[in-house]
C-alpha atoms as a PDB file:
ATOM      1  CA  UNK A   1      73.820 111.928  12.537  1.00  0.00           C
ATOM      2  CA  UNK A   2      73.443 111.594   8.666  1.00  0.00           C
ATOM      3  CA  UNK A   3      72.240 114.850   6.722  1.00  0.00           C
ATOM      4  CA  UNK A   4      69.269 114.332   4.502  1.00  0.00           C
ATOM      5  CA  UNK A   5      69.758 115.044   1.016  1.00  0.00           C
ATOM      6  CA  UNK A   6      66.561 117.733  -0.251  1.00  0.00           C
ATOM      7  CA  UNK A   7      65.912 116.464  -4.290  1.00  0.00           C
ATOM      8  CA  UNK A   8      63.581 118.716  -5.920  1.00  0.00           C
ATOM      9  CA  UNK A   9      62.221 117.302  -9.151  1.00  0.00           C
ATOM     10  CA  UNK A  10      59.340 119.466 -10.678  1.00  0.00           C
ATOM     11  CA  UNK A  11      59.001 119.511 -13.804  1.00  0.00           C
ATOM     12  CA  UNK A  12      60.427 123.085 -15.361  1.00  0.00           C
ATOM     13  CA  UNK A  13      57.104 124.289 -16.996  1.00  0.00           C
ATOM     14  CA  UNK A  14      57.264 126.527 -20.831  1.00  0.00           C
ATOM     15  CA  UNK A  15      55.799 130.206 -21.184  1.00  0.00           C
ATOM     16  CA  UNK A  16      54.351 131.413 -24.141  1.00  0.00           C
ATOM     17  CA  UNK A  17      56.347 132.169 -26.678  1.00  0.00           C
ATOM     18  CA  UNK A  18      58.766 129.604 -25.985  1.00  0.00           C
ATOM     19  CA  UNK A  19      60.320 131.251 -23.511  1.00  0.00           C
ATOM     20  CA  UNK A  20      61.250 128.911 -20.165  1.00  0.00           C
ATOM     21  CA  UNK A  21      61.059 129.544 -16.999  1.00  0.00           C
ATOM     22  CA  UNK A  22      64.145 129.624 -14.826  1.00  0.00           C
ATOM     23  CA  UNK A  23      63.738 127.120 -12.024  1.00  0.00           C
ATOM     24  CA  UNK A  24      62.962 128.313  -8.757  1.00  0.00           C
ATOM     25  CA  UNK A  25      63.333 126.602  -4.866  1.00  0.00           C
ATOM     26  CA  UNK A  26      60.187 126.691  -2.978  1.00  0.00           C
ATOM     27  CA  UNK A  27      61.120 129.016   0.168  1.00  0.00           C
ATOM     28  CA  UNK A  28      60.468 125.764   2.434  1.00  0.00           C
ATOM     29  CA  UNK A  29      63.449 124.159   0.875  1.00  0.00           C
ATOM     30  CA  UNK A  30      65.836 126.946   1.383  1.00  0.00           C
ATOM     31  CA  UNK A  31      64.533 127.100   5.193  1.00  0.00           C
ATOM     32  CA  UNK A  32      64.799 123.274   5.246  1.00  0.00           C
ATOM     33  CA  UNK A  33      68.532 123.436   3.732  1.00  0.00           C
ATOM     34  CA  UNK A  34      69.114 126.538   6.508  1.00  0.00           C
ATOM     35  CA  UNK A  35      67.777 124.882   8.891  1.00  0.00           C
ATOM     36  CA  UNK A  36      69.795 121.400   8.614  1.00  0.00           C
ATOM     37  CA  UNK A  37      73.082 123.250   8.169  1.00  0.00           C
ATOM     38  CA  UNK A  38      72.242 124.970  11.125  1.00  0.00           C
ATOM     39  CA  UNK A  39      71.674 121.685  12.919  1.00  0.00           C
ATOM     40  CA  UNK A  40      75.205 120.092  11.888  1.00  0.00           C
ATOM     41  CA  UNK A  41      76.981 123.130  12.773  1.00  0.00           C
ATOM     42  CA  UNK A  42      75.732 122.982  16.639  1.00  0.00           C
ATOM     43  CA  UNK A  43      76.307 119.056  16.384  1.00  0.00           C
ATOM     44  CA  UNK A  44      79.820 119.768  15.437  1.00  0.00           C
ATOM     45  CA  UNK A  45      80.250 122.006  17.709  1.00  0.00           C
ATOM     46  CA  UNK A  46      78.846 120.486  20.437  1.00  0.00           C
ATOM     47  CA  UNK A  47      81.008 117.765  19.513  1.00  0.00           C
ATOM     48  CA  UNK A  48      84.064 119.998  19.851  1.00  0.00           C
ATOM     49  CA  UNK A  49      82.841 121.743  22.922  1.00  0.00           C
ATOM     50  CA  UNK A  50      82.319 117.786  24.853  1.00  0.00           C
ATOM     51  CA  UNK A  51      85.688 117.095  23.726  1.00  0.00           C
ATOM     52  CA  UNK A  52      87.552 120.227  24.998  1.00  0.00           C
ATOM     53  CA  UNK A  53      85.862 119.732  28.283  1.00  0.00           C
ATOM     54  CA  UNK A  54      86.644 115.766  28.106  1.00  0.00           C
ATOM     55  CA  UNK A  55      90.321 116.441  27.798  1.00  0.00           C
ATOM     56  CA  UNK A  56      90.603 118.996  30.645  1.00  0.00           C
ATOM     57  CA  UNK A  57      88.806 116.878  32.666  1.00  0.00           C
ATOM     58  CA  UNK A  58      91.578 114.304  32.460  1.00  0.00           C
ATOM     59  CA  UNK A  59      94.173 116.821  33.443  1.00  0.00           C
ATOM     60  CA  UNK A  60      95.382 115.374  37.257  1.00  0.00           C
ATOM     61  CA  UNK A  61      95.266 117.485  40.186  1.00  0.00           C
ATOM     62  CA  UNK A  62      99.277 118.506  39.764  1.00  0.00           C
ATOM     63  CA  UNK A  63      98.763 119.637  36.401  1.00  0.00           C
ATOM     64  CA  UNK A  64      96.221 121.943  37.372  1.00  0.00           C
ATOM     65  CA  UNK A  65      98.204 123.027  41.097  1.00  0.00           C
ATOM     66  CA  UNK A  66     100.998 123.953  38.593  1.00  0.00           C
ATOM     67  CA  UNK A  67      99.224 125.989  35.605  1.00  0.00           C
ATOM     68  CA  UNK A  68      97.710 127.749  38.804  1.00  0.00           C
ATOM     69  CA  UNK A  69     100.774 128.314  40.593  1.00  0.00           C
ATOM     70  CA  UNK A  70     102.624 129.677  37.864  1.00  0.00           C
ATOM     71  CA  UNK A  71     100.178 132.626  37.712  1.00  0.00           C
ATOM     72  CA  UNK A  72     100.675 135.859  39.511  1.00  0.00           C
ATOM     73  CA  UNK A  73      98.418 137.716  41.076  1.00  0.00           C
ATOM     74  CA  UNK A  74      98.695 141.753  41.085  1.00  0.00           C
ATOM     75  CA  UNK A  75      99.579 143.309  44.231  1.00  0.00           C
ATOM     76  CA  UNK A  76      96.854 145.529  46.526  1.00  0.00           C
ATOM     77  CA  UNK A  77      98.677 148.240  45.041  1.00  0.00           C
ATOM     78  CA  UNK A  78      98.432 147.215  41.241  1.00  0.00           C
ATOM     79  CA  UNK A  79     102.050 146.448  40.444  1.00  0.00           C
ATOM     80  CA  UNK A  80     103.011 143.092  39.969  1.00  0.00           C
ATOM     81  CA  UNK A  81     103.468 140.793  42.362  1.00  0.00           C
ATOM     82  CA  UNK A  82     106.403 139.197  43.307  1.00  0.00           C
ATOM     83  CA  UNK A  83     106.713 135.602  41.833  1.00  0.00           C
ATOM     84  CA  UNK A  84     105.822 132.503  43.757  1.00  0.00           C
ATOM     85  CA  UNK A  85     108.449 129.972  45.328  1.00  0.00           C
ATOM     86  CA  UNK A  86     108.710 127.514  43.159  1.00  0.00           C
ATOM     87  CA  UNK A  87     107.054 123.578  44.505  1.00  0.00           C
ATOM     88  CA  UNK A  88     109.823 120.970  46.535  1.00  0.00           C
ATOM     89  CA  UNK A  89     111.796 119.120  43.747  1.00  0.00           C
ATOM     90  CA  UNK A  90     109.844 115.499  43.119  1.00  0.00           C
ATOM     91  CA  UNK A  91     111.125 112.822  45.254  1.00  0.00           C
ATOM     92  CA  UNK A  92     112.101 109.986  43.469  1.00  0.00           C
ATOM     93  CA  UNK A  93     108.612 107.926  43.907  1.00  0.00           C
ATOM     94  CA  UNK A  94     107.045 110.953  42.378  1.00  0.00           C
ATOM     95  CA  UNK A  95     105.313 112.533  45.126  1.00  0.00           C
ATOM     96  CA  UNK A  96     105.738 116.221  45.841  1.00  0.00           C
ATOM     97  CA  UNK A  97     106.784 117.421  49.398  1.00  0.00           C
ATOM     98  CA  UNK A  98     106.200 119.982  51.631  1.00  0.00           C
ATOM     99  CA  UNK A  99     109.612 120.688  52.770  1.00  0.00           C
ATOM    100  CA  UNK A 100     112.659 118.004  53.167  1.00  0.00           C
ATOM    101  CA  UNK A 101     114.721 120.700  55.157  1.00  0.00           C
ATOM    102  CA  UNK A 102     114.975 123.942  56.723  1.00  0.00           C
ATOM    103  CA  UNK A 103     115.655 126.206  53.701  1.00  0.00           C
ATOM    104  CA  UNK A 104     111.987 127.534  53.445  1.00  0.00           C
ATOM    105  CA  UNK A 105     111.184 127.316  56.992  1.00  0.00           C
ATOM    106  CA  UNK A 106     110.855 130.819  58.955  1.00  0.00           C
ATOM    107  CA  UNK A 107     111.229 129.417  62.373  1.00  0.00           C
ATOM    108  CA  UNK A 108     114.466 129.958  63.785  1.00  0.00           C
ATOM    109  CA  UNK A 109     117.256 126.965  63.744  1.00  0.00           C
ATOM    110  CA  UNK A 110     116.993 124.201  66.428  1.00  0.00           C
ATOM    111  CA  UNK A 111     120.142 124.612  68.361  1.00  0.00           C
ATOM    112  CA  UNK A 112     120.016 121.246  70.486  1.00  0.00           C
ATOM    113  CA  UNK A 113     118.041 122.591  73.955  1.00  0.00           C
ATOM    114  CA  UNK A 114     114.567 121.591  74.280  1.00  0.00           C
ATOM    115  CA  UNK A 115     113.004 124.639  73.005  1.00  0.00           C
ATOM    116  CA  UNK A 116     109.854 124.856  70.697  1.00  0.00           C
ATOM    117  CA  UNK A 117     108.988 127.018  67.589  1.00  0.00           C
ATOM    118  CA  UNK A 118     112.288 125.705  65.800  1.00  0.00           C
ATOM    119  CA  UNK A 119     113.241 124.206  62.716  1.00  0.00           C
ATOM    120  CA  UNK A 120     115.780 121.229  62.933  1.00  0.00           C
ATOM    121  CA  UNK A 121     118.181 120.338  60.521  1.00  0.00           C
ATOM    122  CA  UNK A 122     119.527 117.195  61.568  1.00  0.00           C
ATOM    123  CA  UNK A 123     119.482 114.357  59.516  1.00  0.00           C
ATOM    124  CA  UNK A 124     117.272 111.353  60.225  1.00  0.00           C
ATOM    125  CA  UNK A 125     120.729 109.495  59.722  1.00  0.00           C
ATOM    126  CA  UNK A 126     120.562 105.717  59.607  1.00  0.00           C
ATOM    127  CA  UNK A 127     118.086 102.874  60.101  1.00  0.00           C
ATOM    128  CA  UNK A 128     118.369  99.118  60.064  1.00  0.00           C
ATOM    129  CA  UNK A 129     116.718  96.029  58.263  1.00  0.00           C
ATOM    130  CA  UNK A 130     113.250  95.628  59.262  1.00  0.00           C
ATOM    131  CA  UNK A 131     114.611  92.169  61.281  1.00  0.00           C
ATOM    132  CA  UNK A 132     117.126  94.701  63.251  1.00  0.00           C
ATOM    133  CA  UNK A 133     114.717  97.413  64.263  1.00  0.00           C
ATOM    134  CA  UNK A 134     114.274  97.925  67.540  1.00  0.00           C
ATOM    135  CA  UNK A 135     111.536  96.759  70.002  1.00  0.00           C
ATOM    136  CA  UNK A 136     110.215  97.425  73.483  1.00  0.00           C
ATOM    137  CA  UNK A 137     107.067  96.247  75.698  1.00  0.00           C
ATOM    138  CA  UNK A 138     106.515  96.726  79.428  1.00  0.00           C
ATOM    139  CA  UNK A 139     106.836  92.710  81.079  1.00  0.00           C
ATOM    140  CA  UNK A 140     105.480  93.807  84.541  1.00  0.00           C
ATOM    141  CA  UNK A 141     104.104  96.442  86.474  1.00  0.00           C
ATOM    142  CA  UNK A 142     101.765  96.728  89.345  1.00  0.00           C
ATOM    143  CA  UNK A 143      97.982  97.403  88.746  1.00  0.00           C
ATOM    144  CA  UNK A 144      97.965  99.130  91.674  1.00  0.00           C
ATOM    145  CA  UNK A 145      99.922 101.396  94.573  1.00  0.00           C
ATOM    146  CA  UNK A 146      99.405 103.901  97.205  1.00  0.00           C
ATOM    147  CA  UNK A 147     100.463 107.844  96.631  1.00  0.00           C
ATOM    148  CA  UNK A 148     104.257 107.588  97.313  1.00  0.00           C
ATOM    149  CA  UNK A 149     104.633 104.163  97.613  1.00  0.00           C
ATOM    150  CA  UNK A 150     107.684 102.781  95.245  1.00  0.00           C
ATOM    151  CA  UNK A 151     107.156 100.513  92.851  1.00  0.00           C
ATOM    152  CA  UNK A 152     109.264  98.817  90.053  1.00  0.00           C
ATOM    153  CA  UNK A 153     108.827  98.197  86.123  1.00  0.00           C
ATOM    154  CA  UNK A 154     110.439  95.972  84.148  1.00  0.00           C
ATOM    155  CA  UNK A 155     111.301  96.572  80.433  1.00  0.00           C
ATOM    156  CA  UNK A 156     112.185  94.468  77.905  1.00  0.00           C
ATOM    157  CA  UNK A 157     114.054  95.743  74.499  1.00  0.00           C
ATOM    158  CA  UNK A 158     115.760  94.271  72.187  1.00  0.00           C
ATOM    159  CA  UNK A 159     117.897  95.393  69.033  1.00  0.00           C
ATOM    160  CA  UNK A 160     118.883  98.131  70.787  1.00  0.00           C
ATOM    161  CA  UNK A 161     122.397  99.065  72.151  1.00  0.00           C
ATOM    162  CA  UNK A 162     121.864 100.898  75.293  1.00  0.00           C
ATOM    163  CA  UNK A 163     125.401 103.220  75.106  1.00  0.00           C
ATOM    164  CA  UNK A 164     124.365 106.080  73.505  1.00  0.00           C
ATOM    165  CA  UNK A 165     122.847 109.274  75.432  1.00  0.00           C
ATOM    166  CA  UNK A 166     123.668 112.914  74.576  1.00  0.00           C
ATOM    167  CA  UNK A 167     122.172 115.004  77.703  1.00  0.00           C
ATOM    168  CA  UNK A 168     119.781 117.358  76.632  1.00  0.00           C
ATOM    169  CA  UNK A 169     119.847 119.881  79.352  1.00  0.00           C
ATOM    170  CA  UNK A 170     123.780 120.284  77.069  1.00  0.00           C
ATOM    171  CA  UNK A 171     122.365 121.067  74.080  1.00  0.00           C
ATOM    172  CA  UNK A 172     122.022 117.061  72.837  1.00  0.00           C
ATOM    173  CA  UNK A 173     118.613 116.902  71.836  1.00  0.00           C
ATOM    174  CA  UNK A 174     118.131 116.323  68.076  1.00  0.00           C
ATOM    175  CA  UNK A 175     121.577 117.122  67.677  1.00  0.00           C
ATOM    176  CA  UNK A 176     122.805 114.296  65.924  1.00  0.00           C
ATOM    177  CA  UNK A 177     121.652 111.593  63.415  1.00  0.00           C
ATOM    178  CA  UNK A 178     120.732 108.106  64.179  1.00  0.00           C
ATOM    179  CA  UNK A 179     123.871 105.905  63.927  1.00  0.00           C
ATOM    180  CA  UNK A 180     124.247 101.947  63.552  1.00  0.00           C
ATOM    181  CA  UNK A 181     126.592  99.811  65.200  1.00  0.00           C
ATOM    182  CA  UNK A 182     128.551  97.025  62.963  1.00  0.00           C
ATOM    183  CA  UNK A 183     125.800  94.563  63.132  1.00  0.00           C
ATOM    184  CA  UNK A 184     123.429  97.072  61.959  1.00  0.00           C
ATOM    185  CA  UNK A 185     121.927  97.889  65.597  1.00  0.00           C
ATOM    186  CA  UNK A 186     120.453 101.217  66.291  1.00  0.00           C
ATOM    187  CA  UNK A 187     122.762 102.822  69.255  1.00  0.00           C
ATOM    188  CA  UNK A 188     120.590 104.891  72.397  1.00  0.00           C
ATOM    189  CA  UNK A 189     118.904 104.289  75.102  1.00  0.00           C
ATOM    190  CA  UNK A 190     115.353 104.015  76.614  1.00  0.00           C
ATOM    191  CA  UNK A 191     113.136 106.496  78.481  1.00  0.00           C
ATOM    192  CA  UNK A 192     111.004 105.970  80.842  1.00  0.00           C
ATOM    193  CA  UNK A 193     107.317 108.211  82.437  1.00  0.00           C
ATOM    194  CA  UNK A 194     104.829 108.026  84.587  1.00  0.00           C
ATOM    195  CA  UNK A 195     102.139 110.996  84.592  1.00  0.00           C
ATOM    196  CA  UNK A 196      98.631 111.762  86.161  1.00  0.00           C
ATOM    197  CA  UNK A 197      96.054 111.382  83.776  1.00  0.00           C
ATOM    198  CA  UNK A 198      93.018 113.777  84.243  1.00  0.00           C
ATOM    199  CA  UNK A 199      90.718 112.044  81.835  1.00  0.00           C
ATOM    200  CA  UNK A 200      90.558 108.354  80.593  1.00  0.00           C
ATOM    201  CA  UNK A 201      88.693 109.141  78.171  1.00  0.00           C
ATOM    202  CA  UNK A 202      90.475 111.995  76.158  1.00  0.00           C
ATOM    203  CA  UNK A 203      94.095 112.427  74.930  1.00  0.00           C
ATOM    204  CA  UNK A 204      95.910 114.442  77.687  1.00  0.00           C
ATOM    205  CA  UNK A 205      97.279 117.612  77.651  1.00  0.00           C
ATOM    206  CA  UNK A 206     100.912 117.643  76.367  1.00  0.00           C
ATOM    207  CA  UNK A 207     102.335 120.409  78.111  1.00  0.00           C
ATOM    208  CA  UNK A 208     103.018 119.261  81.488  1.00  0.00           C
ATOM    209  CA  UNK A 209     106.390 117.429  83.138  1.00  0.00           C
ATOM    210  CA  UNK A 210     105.455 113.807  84.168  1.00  0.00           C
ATOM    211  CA  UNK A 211     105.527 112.875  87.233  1.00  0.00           C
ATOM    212  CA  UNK A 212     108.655 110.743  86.811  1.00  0.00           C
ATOM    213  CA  UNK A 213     110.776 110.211  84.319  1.00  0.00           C
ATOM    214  CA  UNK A 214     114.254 108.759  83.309  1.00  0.00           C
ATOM    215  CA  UNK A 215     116.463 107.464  80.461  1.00  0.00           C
ATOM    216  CA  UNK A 216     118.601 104.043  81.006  1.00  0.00           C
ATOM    217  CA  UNK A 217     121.409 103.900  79.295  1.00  0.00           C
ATOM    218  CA  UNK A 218     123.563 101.514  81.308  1.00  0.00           C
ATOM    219  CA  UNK A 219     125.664 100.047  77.853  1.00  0.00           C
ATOM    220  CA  UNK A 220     123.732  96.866  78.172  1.00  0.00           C
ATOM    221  CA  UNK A 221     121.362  95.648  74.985  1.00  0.00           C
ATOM    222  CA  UNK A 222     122.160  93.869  71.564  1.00  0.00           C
ATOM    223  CA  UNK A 223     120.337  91.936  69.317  1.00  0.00           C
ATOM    224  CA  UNK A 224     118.853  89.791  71.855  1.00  0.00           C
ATOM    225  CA  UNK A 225     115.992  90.485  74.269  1.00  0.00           C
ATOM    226  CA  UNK A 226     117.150  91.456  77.845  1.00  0.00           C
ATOM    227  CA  UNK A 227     115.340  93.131  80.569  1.00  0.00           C
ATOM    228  CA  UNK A 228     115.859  96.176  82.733  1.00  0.00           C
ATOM    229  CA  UNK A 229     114.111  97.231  85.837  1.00  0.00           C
ATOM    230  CA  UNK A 230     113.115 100.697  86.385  1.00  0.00           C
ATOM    231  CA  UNK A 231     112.503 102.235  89.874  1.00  0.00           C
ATOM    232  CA  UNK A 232     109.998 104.614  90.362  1.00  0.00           C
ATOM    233  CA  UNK A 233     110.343 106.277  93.500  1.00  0.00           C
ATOM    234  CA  UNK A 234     106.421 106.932  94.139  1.00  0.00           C
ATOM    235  CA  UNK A 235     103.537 109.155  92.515  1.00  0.00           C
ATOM    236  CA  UNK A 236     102.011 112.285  93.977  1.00  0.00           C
ATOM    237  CA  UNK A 237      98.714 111.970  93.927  1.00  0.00           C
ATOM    238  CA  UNK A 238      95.281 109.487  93.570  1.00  0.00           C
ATOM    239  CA  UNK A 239      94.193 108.538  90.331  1.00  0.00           C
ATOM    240  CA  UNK A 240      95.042 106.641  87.048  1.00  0.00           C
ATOM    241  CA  UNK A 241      98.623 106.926  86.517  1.00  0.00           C
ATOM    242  CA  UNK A 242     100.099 105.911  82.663  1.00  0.00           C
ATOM    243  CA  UNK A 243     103.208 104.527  82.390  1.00  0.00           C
ATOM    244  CA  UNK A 244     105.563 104.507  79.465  1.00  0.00           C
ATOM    245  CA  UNK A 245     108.727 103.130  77.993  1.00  0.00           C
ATOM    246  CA  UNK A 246     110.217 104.197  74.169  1.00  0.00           C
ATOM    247  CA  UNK A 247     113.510 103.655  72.710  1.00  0.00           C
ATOM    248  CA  UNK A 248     115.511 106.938  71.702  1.00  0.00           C
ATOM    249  CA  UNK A 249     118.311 106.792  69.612  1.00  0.00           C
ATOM    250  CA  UNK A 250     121.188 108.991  70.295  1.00  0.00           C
ATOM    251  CA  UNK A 251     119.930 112.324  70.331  1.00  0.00           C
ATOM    252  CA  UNK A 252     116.388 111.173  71.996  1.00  0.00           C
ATOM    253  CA  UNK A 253     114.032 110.152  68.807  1.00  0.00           C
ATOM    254  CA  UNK A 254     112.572 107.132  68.583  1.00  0.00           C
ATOM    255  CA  UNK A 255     114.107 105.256  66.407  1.00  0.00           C
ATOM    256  CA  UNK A 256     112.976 104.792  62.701  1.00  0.00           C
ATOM    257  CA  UNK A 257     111.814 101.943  60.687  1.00  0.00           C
ATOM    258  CA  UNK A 258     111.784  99.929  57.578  1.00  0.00           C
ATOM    259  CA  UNK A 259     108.074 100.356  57.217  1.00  0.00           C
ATOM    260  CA  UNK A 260     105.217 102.027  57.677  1.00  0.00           C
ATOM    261  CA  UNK A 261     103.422  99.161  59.655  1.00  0.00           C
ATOM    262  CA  UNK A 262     106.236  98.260  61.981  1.00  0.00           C
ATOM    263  CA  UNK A 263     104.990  99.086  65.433  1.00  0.00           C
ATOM    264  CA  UNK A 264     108.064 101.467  67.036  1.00  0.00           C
ATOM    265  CA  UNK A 265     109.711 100.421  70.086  1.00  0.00           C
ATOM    266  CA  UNK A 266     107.062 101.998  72.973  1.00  0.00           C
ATOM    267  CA  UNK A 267     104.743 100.710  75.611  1.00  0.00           C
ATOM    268  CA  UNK A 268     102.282 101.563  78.092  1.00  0.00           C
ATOM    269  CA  UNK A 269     100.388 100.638  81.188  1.00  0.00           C
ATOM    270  CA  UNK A 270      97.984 102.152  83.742  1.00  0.00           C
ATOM    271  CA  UNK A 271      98.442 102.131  87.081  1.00  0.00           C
ATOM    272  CA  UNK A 272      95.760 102.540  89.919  1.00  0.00           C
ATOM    273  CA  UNK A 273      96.994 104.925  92.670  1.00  0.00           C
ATOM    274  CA  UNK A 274      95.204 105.276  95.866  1.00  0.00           C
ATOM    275  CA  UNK A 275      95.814 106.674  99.506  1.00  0.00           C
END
């Protein structure tokens, strides 16, 4: 915005008696120069005010979690409040966790028996090249059986070492890390469920035992792809039955891998029971 210049140029006019006049600004000018002063003033500050807001507006989303987390906020009672916890260190990519152990948790410690409500400890431990990682898929199983009739499934894995099984009715489960053989091979065993599903249309409810279930861990496995076959001594009642199978590492987890997009070692079929 450029400022106009104001150039007065009347002519200075004599009195009598030789006496001049001392030159005067018309009132408009003086409101004029007011006035435009005025004007670059708000400019300038407008200009200041844009640019304050412009740089806080760049400010990311941690910069502004911080500056508000290092404020305290005065008790009910008017005292001052106990400083916050200070945020998870950074992780080496950058990102900021929640937690990366139990040390801020306020759930009790997982002990190894299969109760809920607890925080556990245990390392992930190790996991294998993305070419090593194990794999699992159901080869056969019946589309349909009577209630109580057996029936058989067979189960394929591969890349995993089937000689490692801590019971968890002992106090095994999550109890130790995952652990590699020498050729890099995750070390465990397989589980295998069938349960009554209520709805096929909704996720099912949690909570309740299967109807069958049990881990095979009979030291066979290895980096090639054998198969098992699981018994299943009959199911209880009519309706859609699902079937799974999912590789557990020592301590019952299924095992880790390389990458995100790496489908883990699980399958699943549905089964048709009838009278």
């Amino acid at each position: 915005m450029k400022e106009v210049a104001h150039v007065h140029s009347s002519p200075r006019r004599r009195r009598t008696g030789e006496q001049r006049e001392s030159p005067r600004r018309p009132r408009g000018s003086v409101r004029r120069r007011i006035l435009a002063v005025t004007t670059m003033l708000a400019v300038f500050g407008g200009v200041v005010a844009v640019t304050q807001i412009s740089s806080a507006g760049t400010r990311g989303d941690r910069d502004r979690d911080r500056d508000r987390g290092s404020q305290q906020s005065p008790a009910p009672d008017g005292s001052a409040a106990a400083p916050s916890e200070p945020p998870a260190a950074p992780t080496p990519g950058g990102l900021e966790t929640l937690a990366n152990d139990c040390s801020t948790s306020d759930l009790p410690a997982h002990d190894g028996f299969q109760d809920g409500d607890r925080c556990v400890s245990t390392a992930f431990g190790e996991v294998g090249d993305a070419d090593t990682n194990p794999q699992l898929m159901i080869v056969s199983a019946p589309d349909r059986v009577r209630v109580g009739q057996p029936f058989t499934l067979r189960v394929s894995s591969r890349n995993l070492v089937r000689d490692r099984f801590l019971p968890a009715g002992q106090g095994g489960y999550y109890l130790e890390s995952s652990v590699l053989n020498e050729d890099g091979l995750t070390r465990g065993h397989f589980h295998t469920a069938c349960r009554m599903l209520t709805s096929n249309r909704t996720a099912p409810e949690p909570g309740p035992a299967p109807a069958f279930f049990v881990a095979t861990e009979d030291g066979g496995g290895g980096a090639g792809a054998d198969v098992v076959t699981v018994q299943v001594p009959g199911l209880p009642s009519t309706g859609i039955a699902q079937c799974a199978s999912w590789a557990g590492d020592g301590s019952h987890r299924v095992p880790m891998m390389v990458r995100a997009n790496q489908i883990p070692a699980f399958d699943a079929v549905r089964v048709l029971v009838t009278r």
